[in-house]
Protein backbone atom coordinates (compact mmCIF):
# COMPACT_ATOMS: atom_id res chain seq x y z
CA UNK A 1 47.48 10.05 34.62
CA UNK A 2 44.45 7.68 34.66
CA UNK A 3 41.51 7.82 32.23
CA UNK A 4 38.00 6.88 34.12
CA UNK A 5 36.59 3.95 31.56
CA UNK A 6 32.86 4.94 30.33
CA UNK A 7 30.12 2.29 31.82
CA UNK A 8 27.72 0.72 29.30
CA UNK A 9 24.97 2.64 30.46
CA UNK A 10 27.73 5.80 30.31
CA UNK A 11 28.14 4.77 26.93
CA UNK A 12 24.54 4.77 25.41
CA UNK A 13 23.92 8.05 27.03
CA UNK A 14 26.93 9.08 25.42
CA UNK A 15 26.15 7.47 21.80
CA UNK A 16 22.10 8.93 21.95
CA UNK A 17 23.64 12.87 22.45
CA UNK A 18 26.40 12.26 19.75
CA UNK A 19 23.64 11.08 17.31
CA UNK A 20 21.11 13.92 17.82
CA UNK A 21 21.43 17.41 16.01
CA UNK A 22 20.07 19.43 18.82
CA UNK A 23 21.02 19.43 22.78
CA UNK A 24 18.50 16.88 24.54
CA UNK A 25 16.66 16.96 28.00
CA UNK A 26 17.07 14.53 30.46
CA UNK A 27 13.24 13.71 29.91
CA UNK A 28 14.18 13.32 25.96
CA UNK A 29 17.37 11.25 26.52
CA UNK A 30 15.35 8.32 28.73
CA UNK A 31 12.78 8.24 25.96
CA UNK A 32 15.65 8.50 23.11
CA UNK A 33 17.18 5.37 24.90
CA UNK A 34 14.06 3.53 25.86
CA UNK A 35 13.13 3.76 21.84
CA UNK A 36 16.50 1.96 21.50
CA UNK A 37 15.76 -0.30 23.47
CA UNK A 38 18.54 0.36 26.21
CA UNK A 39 16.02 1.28 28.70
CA UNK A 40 17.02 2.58 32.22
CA UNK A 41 15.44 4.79 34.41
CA UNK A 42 14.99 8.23 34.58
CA UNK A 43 17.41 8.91 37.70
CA UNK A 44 19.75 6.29 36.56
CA UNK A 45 19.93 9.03 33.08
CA UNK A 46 20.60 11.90 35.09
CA UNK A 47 23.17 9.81 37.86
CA UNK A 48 25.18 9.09 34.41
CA UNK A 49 24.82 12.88 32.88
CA UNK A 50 26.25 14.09 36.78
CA UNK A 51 29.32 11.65 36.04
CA UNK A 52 29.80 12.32 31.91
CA UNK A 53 29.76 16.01 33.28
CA UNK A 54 32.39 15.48 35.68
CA UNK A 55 34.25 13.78 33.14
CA UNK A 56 33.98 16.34 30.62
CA UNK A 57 32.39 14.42 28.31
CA UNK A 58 28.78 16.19 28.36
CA UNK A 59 28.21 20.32 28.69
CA UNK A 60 24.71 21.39 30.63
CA UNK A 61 22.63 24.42 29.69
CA UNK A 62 19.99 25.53 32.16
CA UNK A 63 17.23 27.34 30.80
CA UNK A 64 15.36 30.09 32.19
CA UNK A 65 12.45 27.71 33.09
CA UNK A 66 14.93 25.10 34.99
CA UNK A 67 15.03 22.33 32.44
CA UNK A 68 18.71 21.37 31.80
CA UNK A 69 19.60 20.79 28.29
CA UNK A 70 22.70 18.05 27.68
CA UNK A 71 25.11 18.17 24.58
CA UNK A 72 28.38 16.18 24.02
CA UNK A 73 31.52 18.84 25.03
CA UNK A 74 32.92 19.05 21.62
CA UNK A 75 29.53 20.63 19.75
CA UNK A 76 29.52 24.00 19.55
């Protein structure tokens, strides 16, 4: 069995939900990491949520208005 390693950028994403109390936006991530100063753009944010999805890493919760709301998989 073969374990995918995280990216850098995979990483911060990572490090910026693990840190906050409450499930973060997309929108809310980028400015989380940009505040950081690990800027990256908004598409490159999502790209990496897709992958830390398929991973398992990261759980998505769509809203009734559309807005998808990302969480590390281990919160409740």
């Amino acid at each position: 069995m073969t374990t995918t390693a995280l990216s850098a950028r995979q990483q911060q994403i990572l490090a910026v939900l693990e840190a906050s109390t409450n499930e973060l936006s997309g929108q809310a991530l980028h400015a989380g990491l940009q505040q950081q100063g690990n800027a990256m753009g908004l598409a490159t944010v999502y790209r990496n949520l897709r992958v830390l999805q398929q991973q398992g890493k990261v759980r998505c919760r769509h809203l009734p208005s559309g807005e998808a709301l990302y969480a590390p998989l281990g919160r409740d």
